[in-house]
Protein backbone atom coordinates (compact mmCIF):
# COMPACT_ATOMS: atom_id res chain seq x y z
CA UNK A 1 100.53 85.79 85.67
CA UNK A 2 101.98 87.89 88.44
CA UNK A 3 105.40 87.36 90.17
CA UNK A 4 106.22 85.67 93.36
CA UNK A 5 107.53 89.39 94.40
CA UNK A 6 104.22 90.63 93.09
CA UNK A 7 102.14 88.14 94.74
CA UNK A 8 103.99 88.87 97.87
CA UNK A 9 103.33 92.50 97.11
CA UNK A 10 99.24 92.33 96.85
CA UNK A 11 99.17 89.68 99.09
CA UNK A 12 100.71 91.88 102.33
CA UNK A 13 98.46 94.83 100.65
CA UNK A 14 95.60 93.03 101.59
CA UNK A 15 96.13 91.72 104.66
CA UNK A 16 97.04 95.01 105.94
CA UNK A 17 94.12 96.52 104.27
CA UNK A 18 91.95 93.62 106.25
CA UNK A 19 93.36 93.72 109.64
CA UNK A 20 93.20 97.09 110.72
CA UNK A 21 89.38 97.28 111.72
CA UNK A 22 89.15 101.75 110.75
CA UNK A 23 90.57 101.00 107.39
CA UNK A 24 87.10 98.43 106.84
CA UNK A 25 84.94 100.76 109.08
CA UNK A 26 86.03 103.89 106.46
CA UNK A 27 85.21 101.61 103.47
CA UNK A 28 89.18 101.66 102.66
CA UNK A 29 90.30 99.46 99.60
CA UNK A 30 93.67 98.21 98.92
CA UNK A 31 94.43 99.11 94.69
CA UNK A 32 97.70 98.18 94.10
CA UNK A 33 101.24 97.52 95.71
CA UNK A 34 104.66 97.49 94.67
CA UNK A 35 108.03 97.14 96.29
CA UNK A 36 107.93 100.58 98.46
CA UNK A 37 104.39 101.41 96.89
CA UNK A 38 100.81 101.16 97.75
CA UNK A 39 98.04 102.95 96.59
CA UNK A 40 94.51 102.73 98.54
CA UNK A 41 90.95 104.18 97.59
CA UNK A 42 88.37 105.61 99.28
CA UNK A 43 85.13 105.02 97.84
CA UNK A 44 82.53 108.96 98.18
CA UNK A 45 80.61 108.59 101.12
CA UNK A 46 77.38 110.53 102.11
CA UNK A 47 78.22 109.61 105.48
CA UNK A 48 81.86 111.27 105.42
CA UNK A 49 80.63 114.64 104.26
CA UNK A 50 82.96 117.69 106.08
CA UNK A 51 81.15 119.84 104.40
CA UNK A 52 77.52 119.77 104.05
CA UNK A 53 76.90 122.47 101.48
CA UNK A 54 79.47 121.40 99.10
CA UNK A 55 79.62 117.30 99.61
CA UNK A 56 83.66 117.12 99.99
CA UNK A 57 85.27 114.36 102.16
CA UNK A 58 86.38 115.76 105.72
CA UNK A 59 89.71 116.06 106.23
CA UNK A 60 90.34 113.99 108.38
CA UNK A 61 89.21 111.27 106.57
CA UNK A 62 91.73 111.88 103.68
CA UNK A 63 94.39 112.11 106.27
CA UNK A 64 93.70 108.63 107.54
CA UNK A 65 93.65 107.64 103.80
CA UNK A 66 96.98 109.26 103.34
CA UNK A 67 98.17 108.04 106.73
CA UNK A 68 96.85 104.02 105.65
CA UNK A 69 98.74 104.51 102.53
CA UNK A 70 101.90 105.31 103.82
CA UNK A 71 102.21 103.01 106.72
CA UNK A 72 101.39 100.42 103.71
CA UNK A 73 104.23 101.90 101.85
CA UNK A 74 106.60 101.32 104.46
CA UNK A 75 105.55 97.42 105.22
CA UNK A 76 106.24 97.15 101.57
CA UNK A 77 109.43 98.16 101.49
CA UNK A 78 110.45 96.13 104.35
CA UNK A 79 111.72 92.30 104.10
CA UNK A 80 110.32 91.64 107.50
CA UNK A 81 107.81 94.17 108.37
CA UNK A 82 107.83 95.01 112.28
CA UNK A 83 105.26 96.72 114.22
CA UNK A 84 105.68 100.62 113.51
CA UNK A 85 103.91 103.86 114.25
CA UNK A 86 103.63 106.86 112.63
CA UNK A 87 105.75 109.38 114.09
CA UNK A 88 105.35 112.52 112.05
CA UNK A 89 102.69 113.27 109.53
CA UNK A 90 102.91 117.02 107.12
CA UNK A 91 99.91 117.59 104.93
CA UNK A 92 99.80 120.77 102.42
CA UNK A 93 96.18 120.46 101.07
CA UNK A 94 95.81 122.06 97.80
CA UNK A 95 92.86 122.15 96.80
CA UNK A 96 89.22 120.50 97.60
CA UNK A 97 88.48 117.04 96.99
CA UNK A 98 85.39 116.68 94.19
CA UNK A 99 82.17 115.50 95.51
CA UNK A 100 81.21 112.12 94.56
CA UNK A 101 84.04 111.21 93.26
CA UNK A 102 86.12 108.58 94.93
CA UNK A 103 89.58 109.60 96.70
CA UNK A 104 93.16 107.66 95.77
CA UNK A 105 96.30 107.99 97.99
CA UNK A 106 99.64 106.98 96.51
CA UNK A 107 102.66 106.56 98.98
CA UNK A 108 106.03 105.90 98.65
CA UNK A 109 108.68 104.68 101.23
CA UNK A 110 111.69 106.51 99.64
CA UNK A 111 114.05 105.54 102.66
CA UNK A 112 114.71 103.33 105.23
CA UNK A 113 117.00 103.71 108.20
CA UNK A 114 117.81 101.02 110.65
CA UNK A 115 114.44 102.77 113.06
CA UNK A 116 113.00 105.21 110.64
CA UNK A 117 111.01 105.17 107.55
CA UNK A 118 110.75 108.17 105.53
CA UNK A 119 107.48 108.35 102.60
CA UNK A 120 105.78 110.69 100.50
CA UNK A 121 102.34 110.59 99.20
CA UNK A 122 99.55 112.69 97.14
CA UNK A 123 95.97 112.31 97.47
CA UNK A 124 94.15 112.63 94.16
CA UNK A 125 91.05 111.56 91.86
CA UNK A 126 92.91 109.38 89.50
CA UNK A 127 95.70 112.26 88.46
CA UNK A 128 98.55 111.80 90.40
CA UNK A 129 99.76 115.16 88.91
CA UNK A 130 96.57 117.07 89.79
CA UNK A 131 97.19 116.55 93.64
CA UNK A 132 94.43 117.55 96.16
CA UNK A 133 97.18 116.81 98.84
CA UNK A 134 100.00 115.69 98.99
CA UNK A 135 102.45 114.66 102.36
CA UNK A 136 105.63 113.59 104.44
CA UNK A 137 106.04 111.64 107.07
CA UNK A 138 107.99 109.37 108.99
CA UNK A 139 107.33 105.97 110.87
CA UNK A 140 108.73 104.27 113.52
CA UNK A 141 110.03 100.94 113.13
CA UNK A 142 109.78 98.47 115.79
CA UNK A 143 107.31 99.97 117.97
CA UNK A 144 105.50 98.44 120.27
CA UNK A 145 102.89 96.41 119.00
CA UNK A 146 102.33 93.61 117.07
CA UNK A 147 103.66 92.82 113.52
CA UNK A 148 101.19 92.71 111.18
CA UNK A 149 101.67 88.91 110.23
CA UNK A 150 100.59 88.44 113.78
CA UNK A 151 98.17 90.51 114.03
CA UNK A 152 96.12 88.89 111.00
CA UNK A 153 96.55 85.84 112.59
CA UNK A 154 95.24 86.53 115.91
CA UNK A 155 91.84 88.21 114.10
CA UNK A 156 91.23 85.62 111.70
């Protein structure tokens, strides 16, 4: 049986993964979470082709996956996560993603300052090590908006 910190964990991991209406549109799922951790999937679609002749996933797509992640990361690390934004996003992308083969984005919020959040993250087809991107970024804390605990409220 999970722990009340891991409960907490999955629970805010899918809640965030429900409320933001492009993470359901993109077909988006929330994997796992940790303290500081998320990872999301993103399920091969026909329909998010970037390249017709070869099948592989636009990039833009796996920069909102890698984005998703790494705002998740930083709720995660957070006691009391506030409304953020992200500020700055840096993407090397190494190599292609594989056709039909479904996309995972681990992030991790490796620092927080009192209204900045600092994360890394890799895209990658179930090999962490194998990366087909990886990125930093940073994230605003306290931006205007609405927490996420209110937000999922006010759609439900």
């Amino acid at each position: 049986m999970p722990s009340t910190e891991e409960a907490r964990y999955h629970e805010i991991g899918q809640r965030f993964a429900g409320v933001i209406p492009h993470v359901h549109t993109l077909g988006i799922r929330f994997v796992a979470a940790a303290r500081g951790r998320a990872i999301l999937q993103l399920p091969w679609q026909e329909r998010l082709i970037g390249n017709l002749d070869t099948g592989v996933l636009h990039g833009g797509v796996i920069t909102t996956l890698i984005d998703t992640a790494s705002g998740l990361a930083v709720f995660l690390a957070l006691d009391k996560p506030p409304a953020i934004a992200t500020l700055d996003l840096r993407i090397d992308y190494l190599k292609p993603a594989s056709a039909r083969v479904a996309l995972l984005a681990e992030a991790t919020c490796y620092k927080v300052t009192r209204s900045i959040a600092f994360v890394r993250a890799v895209a990658h087809h179930g090999d962490a090590a194998d990366p087909i991107a990886n990125s930093a970024s940073t994230f605003m804390l306290d931006s205007p908006g609405r927490p996420l605990a209110r937000a999922a409220k006010e759609r439900a």
